[in-house]
N, C-alpha and C. Protein backbone atom coordinates (compact mmCIF):
# COMPACT_ATOMS: atom_id res chain seq x y z
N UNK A 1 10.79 151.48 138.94
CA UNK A 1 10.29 151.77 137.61
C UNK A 1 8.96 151.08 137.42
N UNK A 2 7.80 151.44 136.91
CA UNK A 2 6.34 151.35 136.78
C UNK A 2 6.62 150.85 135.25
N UNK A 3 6.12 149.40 135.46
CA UNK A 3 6.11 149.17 134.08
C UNK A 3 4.54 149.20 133.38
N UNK A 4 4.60 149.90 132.09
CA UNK A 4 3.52 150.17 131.53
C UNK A 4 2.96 149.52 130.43
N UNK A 5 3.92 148.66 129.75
CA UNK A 5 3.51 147.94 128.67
C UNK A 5 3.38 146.53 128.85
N UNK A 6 2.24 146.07 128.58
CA UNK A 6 2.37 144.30 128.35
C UNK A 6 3.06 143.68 127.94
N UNK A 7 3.67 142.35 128.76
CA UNK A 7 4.33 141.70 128.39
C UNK A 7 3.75 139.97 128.55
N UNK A 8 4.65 139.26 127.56
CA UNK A 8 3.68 137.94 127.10
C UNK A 8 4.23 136.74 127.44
N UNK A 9 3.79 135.88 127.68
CA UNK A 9 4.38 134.78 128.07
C UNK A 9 5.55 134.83 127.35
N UNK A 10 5.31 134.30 125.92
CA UNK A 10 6.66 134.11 125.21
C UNK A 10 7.50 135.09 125.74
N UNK A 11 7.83 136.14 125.63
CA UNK A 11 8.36 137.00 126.29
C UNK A 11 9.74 136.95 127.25
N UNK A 12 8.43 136.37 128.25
CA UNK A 12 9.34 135.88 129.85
C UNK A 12 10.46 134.73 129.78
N UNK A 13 9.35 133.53 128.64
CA UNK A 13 10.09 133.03 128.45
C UNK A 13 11.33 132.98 127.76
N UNK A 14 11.59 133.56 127.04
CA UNK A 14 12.54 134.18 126.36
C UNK A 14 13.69 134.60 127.27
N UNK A 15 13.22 135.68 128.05
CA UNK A 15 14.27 136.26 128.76
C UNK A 15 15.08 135.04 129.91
N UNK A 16 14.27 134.12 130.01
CA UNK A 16 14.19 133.04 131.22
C UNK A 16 15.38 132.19 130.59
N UNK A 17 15.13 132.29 129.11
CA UNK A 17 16.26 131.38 128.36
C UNK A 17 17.38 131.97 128.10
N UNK A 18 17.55 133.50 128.05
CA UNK A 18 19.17 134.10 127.77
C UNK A 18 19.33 134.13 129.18
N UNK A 19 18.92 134.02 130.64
CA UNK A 19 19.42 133.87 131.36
C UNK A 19 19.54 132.92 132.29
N UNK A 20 19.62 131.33 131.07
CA UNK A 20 19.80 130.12 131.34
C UNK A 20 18.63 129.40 132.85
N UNK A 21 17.79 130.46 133.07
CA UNK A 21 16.84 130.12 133.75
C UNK A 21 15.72 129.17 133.20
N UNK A 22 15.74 128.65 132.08
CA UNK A 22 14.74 128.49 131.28
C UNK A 22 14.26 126.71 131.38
N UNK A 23 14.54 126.13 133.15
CA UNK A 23 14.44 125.02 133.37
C UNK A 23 12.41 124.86 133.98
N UNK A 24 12.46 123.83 133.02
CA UNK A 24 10.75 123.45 133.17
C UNK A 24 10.59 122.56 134.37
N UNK A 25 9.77 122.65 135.26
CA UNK A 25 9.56 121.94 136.47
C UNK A 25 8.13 121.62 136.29
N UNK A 26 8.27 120.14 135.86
CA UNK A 26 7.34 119.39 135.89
C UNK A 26 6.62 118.43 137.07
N UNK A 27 5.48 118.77 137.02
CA UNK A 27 4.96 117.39 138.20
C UNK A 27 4.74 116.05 138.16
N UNK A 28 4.81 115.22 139.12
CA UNK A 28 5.07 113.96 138.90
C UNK A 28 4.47 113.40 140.26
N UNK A 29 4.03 112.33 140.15
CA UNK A 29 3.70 112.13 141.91
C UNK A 29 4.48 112.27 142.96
N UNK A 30 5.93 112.19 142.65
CA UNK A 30 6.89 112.27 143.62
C UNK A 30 7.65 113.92 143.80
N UNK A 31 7.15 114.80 143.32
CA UNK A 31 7.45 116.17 143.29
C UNK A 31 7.57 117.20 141.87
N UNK A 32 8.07 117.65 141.71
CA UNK A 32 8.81 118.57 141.02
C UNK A 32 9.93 118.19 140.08
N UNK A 33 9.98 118.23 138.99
CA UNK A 33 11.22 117.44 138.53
C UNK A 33 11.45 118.43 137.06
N UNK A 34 12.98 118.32 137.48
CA UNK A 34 13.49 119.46 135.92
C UNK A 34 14.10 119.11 135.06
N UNK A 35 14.42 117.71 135.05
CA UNK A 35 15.41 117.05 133.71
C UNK A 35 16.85 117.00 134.44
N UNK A 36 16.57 116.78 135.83
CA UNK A 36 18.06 117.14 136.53
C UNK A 36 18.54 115.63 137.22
N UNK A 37 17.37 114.83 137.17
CA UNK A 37 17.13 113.63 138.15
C UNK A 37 16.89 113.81 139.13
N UNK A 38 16.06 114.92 139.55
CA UNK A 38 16.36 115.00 141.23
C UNK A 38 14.77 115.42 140.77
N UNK A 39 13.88 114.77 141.99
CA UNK A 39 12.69 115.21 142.80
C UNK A 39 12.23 116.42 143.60
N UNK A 40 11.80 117.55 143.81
CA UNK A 40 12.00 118.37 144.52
C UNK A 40 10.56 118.33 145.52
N UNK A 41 10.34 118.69 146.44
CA UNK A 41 9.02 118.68 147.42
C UNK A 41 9.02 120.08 147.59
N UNK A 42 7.77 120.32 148.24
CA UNK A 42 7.34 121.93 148.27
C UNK A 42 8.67 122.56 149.27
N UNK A 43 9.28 122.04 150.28
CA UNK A 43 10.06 122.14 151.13
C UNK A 43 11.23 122.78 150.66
N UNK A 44 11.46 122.19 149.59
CA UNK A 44 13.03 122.08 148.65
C UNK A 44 12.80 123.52 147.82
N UNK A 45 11.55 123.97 147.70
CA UNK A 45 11.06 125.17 146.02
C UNK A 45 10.59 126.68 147.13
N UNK A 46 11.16 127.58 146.46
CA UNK A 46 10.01 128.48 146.51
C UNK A 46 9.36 129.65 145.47
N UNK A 47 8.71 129.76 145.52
CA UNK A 47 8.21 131.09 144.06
C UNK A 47 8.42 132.07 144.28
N UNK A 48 9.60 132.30 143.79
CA UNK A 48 10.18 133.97 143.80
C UNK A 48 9.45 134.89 142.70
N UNK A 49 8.32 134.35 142.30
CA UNK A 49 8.03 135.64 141.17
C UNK A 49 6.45 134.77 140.31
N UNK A 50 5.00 135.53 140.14
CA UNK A 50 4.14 134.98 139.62
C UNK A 50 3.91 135.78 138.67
N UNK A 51 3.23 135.46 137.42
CA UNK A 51 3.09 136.18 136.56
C UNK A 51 1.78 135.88 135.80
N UNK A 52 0.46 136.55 135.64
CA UNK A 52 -1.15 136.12 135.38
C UNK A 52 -1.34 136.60 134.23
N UNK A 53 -1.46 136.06 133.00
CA UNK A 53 -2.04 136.71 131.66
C UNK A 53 -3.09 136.25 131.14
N UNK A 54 -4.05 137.50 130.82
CA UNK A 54 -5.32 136.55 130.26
C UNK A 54 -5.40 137.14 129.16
N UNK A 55 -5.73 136.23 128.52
CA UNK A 55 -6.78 136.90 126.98
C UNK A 55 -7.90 137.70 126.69
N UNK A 56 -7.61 138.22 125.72
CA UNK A 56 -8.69 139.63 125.56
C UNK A 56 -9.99 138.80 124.84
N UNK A 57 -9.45 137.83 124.03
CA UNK A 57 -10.89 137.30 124.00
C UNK A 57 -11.34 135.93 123.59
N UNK A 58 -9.95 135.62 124.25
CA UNK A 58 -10.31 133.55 124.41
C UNK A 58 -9.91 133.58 125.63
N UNK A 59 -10.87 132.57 126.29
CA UNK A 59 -10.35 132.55 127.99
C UNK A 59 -9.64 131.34 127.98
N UNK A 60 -9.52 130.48 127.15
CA UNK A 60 -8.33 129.36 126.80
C UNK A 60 -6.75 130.15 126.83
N UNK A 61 -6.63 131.58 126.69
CA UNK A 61 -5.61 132.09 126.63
C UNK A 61 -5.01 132.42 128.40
N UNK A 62 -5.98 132.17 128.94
CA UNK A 62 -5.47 132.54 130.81
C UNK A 62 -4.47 131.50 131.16
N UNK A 63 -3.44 132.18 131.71
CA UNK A 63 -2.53 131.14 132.54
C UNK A 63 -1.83 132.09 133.26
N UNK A 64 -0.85 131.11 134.21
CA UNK A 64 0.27 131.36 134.75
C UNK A 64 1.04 130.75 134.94
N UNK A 65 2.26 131.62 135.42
CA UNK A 65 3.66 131.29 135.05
C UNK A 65 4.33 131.49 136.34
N UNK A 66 4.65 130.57 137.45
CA UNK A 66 5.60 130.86 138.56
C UNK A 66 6.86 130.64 138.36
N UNK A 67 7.89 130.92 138.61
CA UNK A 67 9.46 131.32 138.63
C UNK A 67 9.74 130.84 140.23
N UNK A 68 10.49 129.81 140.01
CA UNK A 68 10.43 128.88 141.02
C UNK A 68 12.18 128.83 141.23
N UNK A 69 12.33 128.62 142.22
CA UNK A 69 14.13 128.53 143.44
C UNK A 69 13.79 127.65 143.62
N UNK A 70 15.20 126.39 143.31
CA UNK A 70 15.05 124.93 144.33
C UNK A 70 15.96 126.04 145.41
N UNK A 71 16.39 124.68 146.91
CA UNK A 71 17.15 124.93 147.70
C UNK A 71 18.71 124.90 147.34
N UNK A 72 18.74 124.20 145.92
CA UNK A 72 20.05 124.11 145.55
C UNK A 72 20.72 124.58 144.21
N UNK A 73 19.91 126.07 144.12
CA UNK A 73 19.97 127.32 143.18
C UNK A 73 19.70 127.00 142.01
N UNK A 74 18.91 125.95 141.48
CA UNK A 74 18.35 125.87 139.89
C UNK A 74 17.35 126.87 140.45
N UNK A 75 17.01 127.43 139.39
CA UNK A 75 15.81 128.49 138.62
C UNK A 75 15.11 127.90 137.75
N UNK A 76 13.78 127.78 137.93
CA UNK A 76 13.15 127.84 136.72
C UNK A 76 11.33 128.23 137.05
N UNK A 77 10.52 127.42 135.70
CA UNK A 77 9.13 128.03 135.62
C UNK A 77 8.57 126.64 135.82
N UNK A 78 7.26 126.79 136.00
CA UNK A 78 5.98 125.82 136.07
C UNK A 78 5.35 126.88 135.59
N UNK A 79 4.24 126.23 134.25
CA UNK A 79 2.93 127.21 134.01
C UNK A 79 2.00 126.34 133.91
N UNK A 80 0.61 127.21 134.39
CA UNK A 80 -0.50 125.90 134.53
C UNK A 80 -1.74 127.70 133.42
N UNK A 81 -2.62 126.43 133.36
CA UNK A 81 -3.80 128.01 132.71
C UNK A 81 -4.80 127.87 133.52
N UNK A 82 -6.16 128.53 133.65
CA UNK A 82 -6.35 129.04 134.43
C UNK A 82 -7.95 127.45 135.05
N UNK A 83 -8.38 127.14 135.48
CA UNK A 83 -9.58 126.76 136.29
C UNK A 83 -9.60 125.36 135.34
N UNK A 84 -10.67 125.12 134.43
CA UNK A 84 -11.15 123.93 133.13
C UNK A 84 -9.76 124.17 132.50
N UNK A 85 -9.19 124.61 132.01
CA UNK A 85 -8.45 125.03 130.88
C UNK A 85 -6.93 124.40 131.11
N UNK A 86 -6.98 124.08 133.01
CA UNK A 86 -5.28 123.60 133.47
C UNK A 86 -5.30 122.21 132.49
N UNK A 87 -3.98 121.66 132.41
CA UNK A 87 -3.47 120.74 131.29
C UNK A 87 -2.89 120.06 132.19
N UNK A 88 -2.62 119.51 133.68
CA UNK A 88 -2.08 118.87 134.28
C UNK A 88 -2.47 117.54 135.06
N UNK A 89 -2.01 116.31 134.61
CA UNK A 89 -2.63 114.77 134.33
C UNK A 89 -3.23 114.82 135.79
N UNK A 90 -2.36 115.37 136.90
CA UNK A 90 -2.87 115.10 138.25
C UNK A 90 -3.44 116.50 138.76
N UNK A 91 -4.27 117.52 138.15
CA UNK A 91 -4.80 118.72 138.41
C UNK A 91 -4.50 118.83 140.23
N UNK A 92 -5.71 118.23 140.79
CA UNK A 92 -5.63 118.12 142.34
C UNK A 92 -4.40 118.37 142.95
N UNK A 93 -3.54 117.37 142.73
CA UNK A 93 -1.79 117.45 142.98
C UNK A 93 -1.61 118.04 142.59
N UNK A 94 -1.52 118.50 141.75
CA UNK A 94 -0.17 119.92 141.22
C UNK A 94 -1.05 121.00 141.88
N UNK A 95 -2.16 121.41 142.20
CA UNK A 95 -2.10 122.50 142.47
C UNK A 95 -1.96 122.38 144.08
N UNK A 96 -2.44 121.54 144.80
CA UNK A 96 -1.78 121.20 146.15
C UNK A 96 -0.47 121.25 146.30
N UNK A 97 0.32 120.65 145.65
CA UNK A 97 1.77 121.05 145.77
C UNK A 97 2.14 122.53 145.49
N UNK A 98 1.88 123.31 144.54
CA UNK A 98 1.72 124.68 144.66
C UNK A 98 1.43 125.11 145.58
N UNK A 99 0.43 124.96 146.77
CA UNK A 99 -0.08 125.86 147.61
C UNK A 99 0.59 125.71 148.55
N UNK A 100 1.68 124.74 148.67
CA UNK A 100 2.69 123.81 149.74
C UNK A 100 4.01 124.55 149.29
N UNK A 101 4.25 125.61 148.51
CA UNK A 101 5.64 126.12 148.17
C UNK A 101 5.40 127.66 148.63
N UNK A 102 6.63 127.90 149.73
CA UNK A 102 6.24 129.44 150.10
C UNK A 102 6.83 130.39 148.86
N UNK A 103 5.38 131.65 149.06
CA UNK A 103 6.25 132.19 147.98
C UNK A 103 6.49 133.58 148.44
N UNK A 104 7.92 134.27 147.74
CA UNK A 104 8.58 134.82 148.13
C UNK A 104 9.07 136.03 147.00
N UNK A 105 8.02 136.84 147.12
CA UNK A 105 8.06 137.66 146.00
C UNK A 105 9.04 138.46 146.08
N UNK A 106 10.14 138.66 144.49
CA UNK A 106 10.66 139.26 144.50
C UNK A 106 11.15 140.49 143.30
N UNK A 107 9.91 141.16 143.59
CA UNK A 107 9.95 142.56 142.85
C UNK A 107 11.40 142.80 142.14
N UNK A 108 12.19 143.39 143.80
CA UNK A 108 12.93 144.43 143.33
C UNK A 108 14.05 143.11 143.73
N UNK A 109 14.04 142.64 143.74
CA UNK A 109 15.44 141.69 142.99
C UNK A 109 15.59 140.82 142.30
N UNK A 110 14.39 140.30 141.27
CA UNK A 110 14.24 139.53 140.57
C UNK A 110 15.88 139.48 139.62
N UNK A 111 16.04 137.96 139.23
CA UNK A 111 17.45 138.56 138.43
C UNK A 111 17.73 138.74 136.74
N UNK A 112 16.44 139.54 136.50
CA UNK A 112 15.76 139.50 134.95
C UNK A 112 14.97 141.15 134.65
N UNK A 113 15.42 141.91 134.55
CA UNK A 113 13.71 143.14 134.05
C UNK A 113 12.94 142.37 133.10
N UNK A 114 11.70 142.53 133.58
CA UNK A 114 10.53 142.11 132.88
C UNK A 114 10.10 143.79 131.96
């Protein structure tokens, strides 16, 4: 199915939360962390699903949203925005650790319609 209509962050997020996916993975110097106590390394994650929205006419509105698998079946998101605009204390690191998580797109089995 060809989806034709825009859809918005809030949105995803939304759906991310009725399907208890709605765990935030934050960075930290020591990895990835979701409110679980546990650390995760790029090793442990992978990005099953990216999602790019920009604004029609604030570029403060660009971000993204990855949908992230630990190895030990939590689900959840990391969102960063786009170039000047990222909000993350260790920019450098977090996006190095991103580029260190294979990702593993998954269209047609995502476990959500967008």
């Amino acid at each position: 199915m060809v989806q034709t209509q825009m859809v918005t962050l809030s949105a995803i997020l939304e759906k991310l939360r009725l399907k208890k996916m709605d765990n935030e993975f934050r960075w930290t110097p020591e990895g990835f962390t979701a409110n679980k106590g546990k650390a995760y390394k790029p090793e442990d994650l992978k990005i099953i699903k990216v999602f790019r929205f920009e604004g029609d006419s604030d570029p403060s509105d660009s971000s993204v949203l990855y949908i992230i698998e630990a190895n030990d079946g939590l689900i959840g998101y990391s969102i960063d925005a786009y170039g000047m605009y990222s909000n993350h204390d260790d920019e450098e690191g977090y996006d190095n650790f991103l580029r260190n998580i294979p990702l593993e797109d998954r269209e047609e089995q995502l476990a959500f319609d967008i």
